[in-house]
Protein backbone atom coordinates (compact mmCIF):
# COMPACT_ATOMS: atom_id res chain seq x y z
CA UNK A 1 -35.15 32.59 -12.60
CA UNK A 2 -32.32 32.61 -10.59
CA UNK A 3 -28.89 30.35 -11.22
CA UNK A 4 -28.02 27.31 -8.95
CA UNK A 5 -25.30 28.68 -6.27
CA UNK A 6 -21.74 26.89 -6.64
CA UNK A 7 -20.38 25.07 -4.32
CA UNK A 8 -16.76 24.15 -4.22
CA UNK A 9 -15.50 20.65 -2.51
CA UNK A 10 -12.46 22.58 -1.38
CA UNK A 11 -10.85 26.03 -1.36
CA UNK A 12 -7.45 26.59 -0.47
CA UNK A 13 -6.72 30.09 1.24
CA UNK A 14 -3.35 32.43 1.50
CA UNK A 15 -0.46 30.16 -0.16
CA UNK A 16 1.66 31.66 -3.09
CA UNK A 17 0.78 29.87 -6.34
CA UNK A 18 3.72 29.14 -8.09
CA UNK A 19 3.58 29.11 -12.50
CA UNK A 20 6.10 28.56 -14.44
CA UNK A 21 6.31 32.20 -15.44
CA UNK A 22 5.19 34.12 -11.73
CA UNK A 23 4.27 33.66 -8.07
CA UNK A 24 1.31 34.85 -6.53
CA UNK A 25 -0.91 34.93 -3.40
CA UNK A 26 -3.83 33.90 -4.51
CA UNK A 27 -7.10 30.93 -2.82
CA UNK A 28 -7.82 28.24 -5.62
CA UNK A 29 -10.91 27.05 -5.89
CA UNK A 30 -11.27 22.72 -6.53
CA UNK A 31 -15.09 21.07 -7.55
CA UNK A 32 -15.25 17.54 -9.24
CA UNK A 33 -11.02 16.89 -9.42
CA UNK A 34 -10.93 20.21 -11.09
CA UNK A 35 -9.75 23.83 -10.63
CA UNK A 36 -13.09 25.99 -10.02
CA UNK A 37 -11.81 29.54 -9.98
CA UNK A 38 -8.25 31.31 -9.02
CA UNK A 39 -8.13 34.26 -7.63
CA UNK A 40 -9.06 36.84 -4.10
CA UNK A 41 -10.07 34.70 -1.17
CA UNK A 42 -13.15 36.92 -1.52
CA UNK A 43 -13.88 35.96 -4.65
CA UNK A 44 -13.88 32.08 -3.99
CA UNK A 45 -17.31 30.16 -3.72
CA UNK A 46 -18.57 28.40 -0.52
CA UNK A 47 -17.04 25.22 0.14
CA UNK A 48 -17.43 22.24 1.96
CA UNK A 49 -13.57 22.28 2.97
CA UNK A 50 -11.41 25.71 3.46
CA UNK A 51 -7.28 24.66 3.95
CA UNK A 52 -5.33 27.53 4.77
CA UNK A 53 -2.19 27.36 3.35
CA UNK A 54 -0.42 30.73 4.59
CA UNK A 55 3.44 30.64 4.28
CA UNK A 56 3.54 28.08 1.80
CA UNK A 57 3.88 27.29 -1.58
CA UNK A 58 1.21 25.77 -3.82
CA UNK A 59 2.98 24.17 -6.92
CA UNK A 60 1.41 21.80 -9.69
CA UNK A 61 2.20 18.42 -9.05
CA UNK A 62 5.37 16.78 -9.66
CA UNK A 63 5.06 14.31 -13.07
CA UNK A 64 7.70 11.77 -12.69
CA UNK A 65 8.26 10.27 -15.94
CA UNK A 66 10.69 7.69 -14.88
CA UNK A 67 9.50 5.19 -12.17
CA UNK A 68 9.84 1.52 -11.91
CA UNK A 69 7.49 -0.03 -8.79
CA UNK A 70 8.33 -3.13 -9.78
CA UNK A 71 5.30 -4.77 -9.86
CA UNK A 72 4.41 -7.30 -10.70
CA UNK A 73 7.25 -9.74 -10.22
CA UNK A 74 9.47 -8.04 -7.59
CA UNK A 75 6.83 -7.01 -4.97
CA UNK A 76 9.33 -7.65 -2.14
CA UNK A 77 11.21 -4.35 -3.30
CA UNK A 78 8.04 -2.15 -4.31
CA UNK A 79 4.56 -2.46 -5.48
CA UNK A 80 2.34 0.44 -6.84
CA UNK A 81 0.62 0.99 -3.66
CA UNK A 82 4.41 1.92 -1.69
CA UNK A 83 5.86 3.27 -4.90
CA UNK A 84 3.08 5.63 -5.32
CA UNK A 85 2.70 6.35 -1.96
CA UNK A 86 6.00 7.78 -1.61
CA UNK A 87 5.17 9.72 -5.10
CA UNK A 88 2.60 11.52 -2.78
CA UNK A 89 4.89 11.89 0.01
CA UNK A 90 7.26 13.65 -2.63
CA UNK A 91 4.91 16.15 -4.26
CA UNK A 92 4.72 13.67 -7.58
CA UNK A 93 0.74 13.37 -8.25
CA UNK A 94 1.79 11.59 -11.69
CA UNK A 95 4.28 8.71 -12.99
CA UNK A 96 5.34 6.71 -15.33
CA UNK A 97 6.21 3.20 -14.70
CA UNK A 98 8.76 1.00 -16.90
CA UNK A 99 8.08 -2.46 -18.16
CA UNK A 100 10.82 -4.24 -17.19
CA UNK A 101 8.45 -6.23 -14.45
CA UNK A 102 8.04 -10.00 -14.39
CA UNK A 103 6.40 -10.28 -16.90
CA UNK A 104 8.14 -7.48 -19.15
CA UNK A 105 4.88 -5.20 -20.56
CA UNK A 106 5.68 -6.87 -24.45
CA UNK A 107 1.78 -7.82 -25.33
CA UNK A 108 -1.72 -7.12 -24.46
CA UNK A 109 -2.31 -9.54 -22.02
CA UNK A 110 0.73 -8.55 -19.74
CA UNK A 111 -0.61 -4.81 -19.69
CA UNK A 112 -3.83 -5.77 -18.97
CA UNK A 113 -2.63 -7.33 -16.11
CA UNK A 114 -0.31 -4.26 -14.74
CA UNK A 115 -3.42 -2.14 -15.55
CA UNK A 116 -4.99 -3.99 -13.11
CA UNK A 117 -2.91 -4.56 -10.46
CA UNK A 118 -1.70 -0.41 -10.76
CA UNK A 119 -5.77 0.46 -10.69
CA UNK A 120 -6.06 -1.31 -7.44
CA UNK A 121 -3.19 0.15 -5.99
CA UNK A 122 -2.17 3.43 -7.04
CA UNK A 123 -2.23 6.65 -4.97
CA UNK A 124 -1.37 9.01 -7.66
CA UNK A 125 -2.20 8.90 -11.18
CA UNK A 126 0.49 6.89 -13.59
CA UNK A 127 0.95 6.03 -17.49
CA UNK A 128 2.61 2.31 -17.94
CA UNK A 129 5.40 1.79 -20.51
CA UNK A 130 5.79 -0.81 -22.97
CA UNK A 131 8.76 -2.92 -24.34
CA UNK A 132 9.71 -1.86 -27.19
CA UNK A 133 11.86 -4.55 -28.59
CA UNK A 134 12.07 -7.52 -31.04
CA UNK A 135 9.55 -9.20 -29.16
CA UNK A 136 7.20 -6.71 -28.61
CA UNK A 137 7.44 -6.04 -32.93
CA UNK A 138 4.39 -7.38 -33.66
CA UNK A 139 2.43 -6.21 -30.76
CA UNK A 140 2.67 -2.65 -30.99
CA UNK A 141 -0.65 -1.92 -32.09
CA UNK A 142 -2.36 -4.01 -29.57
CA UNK A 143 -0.49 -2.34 -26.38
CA UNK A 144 -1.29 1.19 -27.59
CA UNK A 145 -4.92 -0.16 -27.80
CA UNK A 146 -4.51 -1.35 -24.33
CA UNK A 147 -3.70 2.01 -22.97
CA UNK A 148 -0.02 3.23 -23.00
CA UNK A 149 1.81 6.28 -22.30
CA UNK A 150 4.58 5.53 -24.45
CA UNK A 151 7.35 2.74 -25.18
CA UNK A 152 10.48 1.66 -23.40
CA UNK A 153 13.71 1.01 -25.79
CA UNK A 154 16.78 -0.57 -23.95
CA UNK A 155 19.70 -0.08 -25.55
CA UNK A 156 21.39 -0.89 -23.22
CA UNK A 157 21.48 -3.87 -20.28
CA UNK A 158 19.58 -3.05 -16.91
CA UNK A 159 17.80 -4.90 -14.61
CA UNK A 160 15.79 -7.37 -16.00
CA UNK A 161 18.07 -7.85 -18.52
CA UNK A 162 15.64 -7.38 -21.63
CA UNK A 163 17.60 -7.56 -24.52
CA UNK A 164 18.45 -4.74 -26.65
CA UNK A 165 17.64 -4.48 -29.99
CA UNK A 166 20.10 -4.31 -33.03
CA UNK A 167 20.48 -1.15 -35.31
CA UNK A 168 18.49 -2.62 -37.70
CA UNK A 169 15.89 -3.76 -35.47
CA UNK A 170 15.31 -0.34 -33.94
CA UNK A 171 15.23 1.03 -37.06
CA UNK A 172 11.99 -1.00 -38.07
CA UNK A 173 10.81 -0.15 -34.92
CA UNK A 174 10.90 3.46 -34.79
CA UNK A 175 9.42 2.83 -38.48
CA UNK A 176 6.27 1.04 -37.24
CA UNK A 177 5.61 3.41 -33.70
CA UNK A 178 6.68 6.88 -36.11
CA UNK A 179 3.02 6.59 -37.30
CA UNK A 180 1.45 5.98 -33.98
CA UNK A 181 2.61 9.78 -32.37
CA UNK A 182 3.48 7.70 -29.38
CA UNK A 183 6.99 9.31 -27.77
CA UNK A 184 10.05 5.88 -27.49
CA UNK A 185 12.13 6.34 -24.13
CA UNK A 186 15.56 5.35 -24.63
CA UNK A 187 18.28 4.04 -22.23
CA UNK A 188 20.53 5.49 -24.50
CA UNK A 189 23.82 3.21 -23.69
CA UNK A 190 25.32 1.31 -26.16
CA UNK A 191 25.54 -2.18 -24.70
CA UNK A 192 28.33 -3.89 -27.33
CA UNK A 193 30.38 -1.77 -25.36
CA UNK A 194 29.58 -1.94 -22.13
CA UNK A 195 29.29 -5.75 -22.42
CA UNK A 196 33.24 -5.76 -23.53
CA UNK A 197 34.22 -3.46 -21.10
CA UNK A 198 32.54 -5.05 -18.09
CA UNK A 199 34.14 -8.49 -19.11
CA UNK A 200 37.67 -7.74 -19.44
CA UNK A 201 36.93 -5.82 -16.12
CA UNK A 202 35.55 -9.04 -14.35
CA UNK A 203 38.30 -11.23 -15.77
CA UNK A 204 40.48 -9.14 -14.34
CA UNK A 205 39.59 -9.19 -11.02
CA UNK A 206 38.08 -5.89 -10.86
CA UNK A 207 35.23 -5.62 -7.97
CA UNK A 208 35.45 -2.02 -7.10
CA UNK A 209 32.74 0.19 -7.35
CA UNK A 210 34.22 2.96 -9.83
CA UNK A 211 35.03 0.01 -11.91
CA UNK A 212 31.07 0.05 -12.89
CA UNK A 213 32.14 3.17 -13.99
CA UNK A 214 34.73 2.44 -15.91
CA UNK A 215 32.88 -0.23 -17.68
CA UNK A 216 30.00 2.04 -19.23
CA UNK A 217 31.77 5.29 -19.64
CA UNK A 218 30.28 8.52 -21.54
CA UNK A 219 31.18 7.42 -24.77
CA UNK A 220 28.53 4.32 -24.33
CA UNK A 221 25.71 7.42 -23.81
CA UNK A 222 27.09 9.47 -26.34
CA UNK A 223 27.52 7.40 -28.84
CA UNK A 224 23.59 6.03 -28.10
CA UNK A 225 22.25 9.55 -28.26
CA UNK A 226 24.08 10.20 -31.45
CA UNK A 227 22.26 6.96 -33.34
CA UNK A 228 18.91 7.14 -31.68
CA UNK A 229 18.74 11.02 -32.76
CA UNK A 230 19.50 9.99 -36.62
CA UNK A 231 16.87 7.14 -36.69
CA UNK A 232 14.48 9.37 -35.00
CA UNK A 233 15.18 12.30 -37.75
CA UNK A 234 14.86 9.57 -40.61
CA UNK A 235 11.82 7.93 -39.28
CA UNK A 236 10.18 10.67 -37.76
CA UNK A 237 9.76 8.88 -34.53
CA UNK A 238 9.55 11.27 -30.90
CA UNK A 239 11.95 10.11 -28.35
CA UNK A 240 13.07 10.77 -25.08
CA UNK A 241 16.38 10.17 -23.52
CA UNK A 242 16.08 9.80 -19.99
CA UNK A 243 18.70 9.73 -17.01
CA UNK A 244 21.12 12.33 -18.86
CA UNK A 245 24.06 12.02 -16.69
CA UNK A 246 27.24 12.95 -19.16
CA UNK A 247 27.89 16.69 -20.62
CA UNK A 248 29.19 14.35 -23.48
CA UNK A 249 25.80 13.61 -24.20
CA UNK A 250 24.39 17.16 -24.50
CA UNK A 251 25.98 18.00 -28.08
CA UNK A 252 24.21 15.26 -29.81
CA UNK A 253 21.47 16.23 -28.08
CA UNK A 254 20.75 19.78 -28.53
CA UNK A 255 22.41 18.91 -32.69
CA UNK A 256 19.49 16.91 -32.77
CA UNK A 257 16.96 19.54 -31.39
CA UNK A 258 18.61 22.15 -33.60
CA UNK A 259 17.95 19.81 -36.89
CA UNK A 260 14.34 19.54 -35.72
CA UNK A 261 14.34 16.15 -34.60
CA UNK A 262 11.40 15.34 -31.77
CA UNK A 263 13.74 14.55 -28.73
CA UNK A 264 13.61 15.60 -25.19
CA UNK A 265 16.11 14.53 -22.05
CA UNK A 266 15.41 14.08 -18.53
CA UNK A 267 18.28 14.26 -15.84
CA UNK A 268 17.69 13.00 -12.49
CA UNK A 269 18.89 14.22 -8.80
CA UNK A 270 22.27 11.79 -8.72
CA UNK A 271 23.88 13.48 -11.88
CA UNK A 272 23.78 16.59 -10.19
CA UNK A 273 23.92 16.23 -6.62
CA UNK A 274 26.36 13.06 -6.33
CA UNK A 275 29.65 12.42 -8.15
CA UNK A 276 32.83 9.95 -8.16
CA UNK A 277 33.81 11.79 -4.66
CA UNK A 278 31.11 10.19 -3.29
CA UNK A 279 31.33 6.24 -4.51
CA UNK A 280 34.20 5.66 -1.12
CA UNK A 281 31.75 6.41 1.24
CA UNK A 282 28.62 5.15 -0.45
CA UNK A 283 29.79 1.92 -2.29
CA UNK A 284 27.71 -0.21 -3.83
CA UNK A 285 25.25 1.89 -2.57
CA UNK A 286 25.38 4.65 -5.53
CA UNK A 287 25.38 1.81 -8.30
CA UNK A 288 22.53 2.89 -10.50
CA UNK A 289 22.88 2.62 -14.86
CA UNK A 290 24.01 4.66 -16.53
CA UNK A 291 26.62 5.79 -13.52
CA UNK A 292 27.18 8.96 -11.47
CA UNK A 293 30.28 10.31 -13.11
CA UNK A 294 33.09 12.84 -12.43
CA UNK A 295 32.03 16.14 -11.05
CA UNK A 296 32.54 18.31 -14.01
CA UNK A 297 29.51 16.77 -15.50
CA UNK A 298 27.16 18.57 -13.19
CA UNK A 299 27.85 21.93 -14.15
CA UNK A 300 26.88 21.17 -17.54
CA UNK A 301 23.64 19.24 -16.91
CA UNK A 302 22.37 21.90 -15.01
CA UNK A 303 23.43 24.91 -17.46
CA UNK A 304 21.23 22.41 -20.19
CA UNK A 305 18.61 21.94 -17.69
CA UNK A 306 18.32 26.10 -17.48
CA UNK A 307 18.67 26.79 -20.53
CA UNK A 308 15.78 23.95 -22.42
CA UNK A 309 18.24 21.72 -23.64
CA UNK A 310 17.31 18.86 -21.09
CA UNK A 311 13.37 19.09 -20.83
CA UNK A 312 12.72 17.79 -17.25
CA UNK A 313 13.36 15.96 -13.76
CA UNK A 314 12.84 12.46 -13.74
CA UNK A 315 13.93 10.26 -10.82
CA UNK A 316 14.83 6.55 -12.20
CA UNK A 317 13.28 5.48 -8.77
CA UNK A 318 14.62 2.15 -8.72
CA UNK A 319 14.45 0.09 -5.10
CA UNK A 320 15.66 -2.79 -4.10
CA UNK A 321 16.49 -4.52 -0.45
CA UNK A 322 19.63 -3.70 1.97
CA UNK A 323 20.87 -7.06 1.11
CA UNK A 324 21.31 -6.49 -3.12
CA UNK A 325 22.61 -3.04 -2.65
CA UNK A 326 25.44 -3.72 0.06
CA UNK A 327 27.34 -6.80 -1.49
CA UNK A 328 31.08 -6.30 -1.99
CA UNK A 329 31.79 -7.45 -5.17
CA UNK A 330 30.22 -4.62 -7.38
CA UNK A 331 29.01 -6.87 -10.31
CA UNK A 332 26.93 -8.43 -7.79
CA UNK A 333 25.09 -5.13 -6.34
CA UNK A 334 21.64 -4.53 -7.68
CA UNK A 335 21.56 -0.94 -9.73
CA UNK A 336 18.99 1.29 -8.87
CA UNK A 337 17.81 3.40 -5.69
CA UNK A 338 14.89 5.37 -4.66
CA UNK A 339 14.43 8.82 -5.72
CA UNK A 340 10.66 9.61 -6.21
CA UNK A 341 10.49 11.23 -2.69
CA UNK A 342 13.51 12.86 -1.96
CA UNK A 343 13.03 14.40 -5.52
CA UNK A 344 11.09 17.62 -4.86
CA UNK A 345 13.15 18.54 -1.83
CA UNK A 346 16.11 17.65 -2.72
CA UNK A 347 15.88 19.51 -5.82
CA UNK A 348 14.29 22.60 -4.57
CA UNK A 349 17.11 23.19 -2.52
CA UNK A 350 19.87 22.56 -4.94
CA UNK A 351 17.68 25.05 -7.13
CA UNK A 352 17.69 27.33 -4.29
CA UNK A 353 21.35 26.95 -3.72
CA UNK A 354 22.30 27.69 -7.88
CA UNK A 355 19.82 31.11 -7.92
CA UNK A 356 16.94 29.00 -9.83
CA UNK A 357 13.88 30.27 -9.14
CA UNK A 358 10.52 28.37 -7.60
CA UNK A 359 9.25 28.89 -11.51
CA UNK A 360 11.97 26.82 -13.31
CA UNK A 361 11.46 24.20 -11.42
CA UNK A 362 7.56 24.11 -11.78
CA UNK A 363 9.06 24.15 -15.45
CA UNK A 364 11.08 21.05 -15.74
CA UNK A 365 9.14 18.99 -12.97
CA UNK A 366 5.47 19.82 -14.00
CA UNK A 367 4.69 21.82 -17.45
CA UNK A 368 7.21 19.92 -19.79
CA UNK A 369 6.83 17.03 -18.69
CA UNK A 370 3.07 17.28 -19.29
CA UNK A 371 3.27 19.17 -22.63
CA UNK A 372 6.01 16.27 -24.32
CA UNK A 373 3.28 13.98 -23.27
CA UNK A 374 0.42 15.10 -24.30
CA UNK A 375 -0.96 15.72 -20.84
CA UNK A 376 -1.08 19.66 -20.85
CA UNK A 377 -2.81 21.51 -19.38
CA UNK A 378 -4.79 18.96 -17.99
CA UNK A 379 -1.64 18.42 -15.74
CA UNK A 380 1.19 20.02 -15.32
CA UNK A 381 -0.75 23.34 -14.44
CA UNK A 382 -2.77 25.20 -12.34
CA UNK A 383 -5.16 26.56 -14.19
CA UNK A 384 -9.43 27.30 -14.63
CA UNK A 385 -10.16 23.45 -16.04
CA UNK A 386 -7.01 21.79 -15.27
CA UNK A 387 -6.81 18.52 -13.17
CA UNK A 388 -6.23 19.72 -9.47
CA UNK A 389 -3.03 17.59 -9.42
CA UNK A 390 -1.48 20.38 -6.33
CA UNK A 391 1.95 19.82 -3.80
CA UNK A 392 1.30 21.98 -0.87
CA UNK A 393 5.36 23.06 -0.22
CA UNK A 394 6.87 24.46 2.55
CA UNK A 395 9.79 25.97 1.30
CA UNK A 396 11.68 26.73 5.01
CA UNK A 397 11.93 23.96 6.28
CA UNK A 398 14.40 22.42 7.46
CA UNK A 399 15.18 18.68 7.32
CA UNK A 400 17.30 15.32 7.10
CA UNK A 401 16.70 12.44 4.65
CA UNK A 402 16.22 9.19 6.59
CA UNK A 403 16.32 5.97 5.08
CA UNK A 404 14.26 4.48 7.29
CA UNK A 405 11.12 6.67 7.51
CA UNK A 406 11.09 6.74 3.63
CA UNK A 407 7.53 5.20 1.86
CA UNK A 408 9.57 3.04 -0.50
CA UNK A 409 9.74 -0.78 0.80
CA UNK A 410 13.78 -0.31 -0.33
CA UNK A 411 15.20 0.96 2.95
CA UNK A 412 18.79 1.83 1.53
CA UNK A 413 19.24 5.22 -0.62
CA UNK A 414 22.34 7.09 -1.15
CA UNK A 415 20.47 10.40 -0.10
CA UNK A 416 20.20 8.97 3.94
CA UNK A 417 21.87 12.31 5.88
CA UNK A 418 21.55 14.68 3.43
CA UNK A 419 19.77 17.96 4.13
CA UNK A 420 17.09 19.97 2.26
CA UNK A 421 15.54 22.84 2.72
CA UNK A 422 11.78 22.00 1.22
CA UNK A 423 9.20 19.76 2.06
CA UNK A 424 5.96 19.10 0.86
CA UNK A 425 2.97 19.09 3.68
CA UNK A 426 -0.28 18.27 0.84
CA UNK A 427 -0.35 16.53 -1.68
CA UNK A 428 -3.66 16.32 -3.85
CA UNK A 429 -4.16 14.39 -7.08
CA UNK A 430 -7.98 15.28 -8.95
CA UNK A 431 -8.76 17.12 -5.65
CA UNK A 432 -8.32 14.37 -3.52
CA UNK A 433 -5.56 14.50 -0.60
CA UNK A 434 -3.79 11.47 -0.97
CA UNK A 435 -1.09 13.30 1.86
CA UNK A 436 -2.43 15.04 3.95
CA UNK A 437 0.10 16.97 7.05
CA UNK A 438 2.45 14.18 6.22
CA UNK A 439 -0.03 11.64 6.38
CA UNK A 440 -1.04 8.88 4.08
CA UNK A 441 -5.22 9.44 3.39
CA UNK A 442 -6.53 5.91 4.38
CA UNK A 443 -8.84 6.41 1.03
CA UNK A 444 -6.48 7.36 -1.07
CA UNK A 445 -5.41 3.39 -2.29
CA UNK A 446 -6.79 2.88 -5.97
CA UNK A 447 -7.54 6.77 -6.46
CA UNK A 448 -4.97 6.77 -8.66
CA UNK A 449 -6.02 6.05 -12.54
CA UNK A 450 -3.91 5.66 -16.23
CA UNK A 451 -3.03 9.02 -17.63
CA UNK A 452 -3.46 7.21 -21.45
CA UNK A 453 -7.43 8.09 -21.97
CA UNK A 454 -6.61 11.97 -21.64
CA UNK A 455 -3.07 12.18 -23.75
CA UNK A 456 -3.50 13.99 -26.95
CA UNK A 457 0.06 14.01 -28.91
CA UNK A 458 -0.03 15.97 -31.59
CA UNK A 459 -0.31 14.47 -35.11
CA UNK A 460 2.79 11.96 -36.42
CA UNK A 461 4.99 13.21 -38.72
CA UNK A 462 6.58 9.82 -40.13
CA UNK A 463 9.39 10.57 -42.59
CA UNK A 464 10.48 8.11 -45.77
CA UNK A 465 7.60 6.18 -45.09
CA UNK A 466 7.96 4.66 -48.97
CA UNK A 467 11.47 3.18 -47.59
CA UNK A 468 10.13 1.19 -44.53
CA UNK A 469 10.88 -2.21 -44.01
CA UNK A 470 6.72 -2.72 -45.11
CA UNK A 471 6.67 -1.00 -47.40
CA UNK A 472 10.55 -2.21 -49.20
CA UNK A 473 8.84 -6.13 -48.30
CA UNK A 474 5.86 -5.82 -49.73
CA UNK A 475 6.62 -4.41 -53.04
CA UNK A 476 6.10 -6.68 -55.72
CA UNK A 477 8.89 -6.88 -58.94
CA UNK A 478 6.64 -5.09 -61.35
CA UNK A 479 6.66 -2.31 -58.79
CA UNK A 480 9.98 -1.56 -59.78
């Protein structure tokens, strides 16, 4: 009896295979969305497709945990099928999209909805957030039932303008999602302050763009950090602080990692590649929440990104039209830019130019991001069994950021001119090329699926669960 012959769908030949730990020539091997075999060229299967990828660099996707596409409700400054399009033109084969849509993601039905709409669209493979505020309280159960990746806390004001929580009220619920396993992302800003700040700035006539700035300074992160960390460690809730852009912020941070408290950071490209030098030139342009700050932050960021303190890369990809981001008067300017596909390049070079290897950054943009979320190593790796979720990279090449030949609908970045030195040329996601030589794959639209069915967080650890607000309301007197 002899065994049936293997065939692969696709073998790629001669690149250097990049890990988080070495870099290797080596052919991988991709049948059903999966990783076959890795290893000699000669030792590959047959295959229905052979890419040869000699001189270049053959990394694990990108996972972008910090995306909003805006959709549904803003369509005219993304949807899922641009956003994630430019994911794939960026090397991100994974994201993570934020509820503050029109609707917000707060109940079942609204989720259902995005699930849809995302399913129909998507490139790339995503997770969707959910609110997690007041109104969202009671509906926690129901939207991890409906397929999340994880919950959205705003702290502080963005746009959207969902309201923030009290102390109290995230207390109860990092009480009630502890349980669940599910990881909270936190705009960690405190808005009482900013709120005061901005005012008196306003009244005063203040229109300048430092003055956003000046109205949410690092104290506002700080400060945020410092009280989500303590209601984490009490509650035993995970959480996430995304856009790190303060070195304020990294004390509280790594206390809180040193006490044992599940919490992990992101930064993003504009803490560490833009600064106050650059708000003359780039106006209204750079407004994004929280802000890019002084330069001596960056320094910082990036010694906590080397050294595990911040987790990952995230982008805060956040478009909107010519018009909203060029108005004088900076109150008026809408914050947010693109980032998901400048990200790779951009960063690759800065890692380049600071002596980081091709390895770290396969670190923070692909194997911690899918081990905080439950996703390794189904992504985040290249591995025997892994999802074939692959950027094809050349890293020598040479190139200019233009606004205008971006993916994203939002034409307007604060990245237009600048150079990189990286560029991705593939992109597949489950062994499909949605980019393909720097081409959109006409059959890539609705490959994309939800990341939810395959997380597997490990088990909750809720802490003074006997002290809840349940369980303190629903004792009866001769309890006590």
């Amino acid at each position: 009896m002899t065994s049936e012959k293997i065939i692969a769908d696709l073998v790629i030949n001669g690149g250097v295979v990049v890990s988080p730990d070495a870099e290797y020539t080596a052919s991988i091997a991709i049948k059903d969305g999966k990783i076959l075999a890795i290893g000699e060229r000669e030792a590959m299967p047959e295959a229905r497709e052979i890419v040869d990828a000699s001189g270049l660099h053959i990394l694990p996707g990108a996972i972008d945990v910090h995306v909003h596409f805006r959709d549904p409700g803003y369509p005219q400054k993304e949807d899922f099928a641009s956003g994630t399009a430019a994911a794939a033109f960026g090397g991100v084969t994974t994201v993570f999209d934020m509820p503050n849509t029109l609707p917000q993601i707060a109940d079942a039905k609204a989720l259902a909805e995005k699930h849809e709409i995302a399913s129909a669209k998507a490139h790339v493979d995503y997770g969707l957030y959910a609110v997690l505020g007041e109104d969202s309280l009671a509906n926690i159960d129901a939207l991890i039932e409906g397929g999340i990746i994880g919950f959205k806390c705003y702290m502080g004001n963005t746009f959207g303008r969902i309201p923030s929580p009290t102390t109290g009220a995230m207390l109860e619920l990092f009480e009630l999602v502890a349980p669940t396993g599910k990881r909270i992302s936190l705009h960690a800003e405190t808005n009482s302050v900013m709120e005061r700040r901005e005012a008196r700035l306003r009244a005063m006539g203040k229109t300048e763009p430092l003055d956003h700035l000046a109205a949410r300074p690092a104290v506002v992160a700080t400060e945020a950090v410092s009280r989500a960390a303590i209601l984490a460690e009490w509650t035993g809730a995970r959480i996430h602080v995304l856009h790190i852009s303060s070195a304020a912020e990294l004390r509280p941070l790594a206390d809180a990692k040193a006490r044992g408290v599940d919490i992990t950071g992101e930064t993003c490209p504009q803490y560490l590649l833009l600064s106050t030098e650059d708000y003359a030139a780039k106006r209204g342009v750079i407004r994004v929440n929280p802000p890019v700050r002084e330069p001596e932050n960056q320094e910082p960021i990036w010694q906590a990104l080397v050294d595990g303190t911040i987790d990952m890369i995230a982008t805060d990809h956040a478009p909107h039209s010519i018009e909203e981001k060029t108005r004088e008067d900076i109150w008026t300017v809408d914050c947010g830019f693109p980032g998901v596909e400048t990200q790779m390049p951009l960063m690759l070079t800065e890692a380049k130019r600071r002596g980081a290897s091709l390895s770290d950054y396969v670190r923070w943009s692909a194997e911690n991001p899918a081990k905080r979320w439950g996703l390794f190593p189904k992504k985040g790796a290249l591995q025997v069994g892994s999802d074939a979720d692959i950027a094809i990279v050349d890293t020598n090449r040479s190139w200019t950021v233009d606004d205008q030949a971006l993916q994203s609908r939002a034409k307007i970045t604060p990245w237009d001119g600048m150079e990189a030195t990286a560029l991705p040329v593939h992109t597949l996601v489950r062994g499909r090329f949605v980019m393909k030589d720097r081409t959109l794959q006409d059959d890539a639209r609705g490959w994309g699926q939800s990341v939810h069915a395959i997380q597997e967080m490990p088990a909750a650890e809720p802490q003074n669960v006997d002290g809840t607000m349940a369980a303190v309301t629903r004792r009866s007197p001769i309890d006590d």
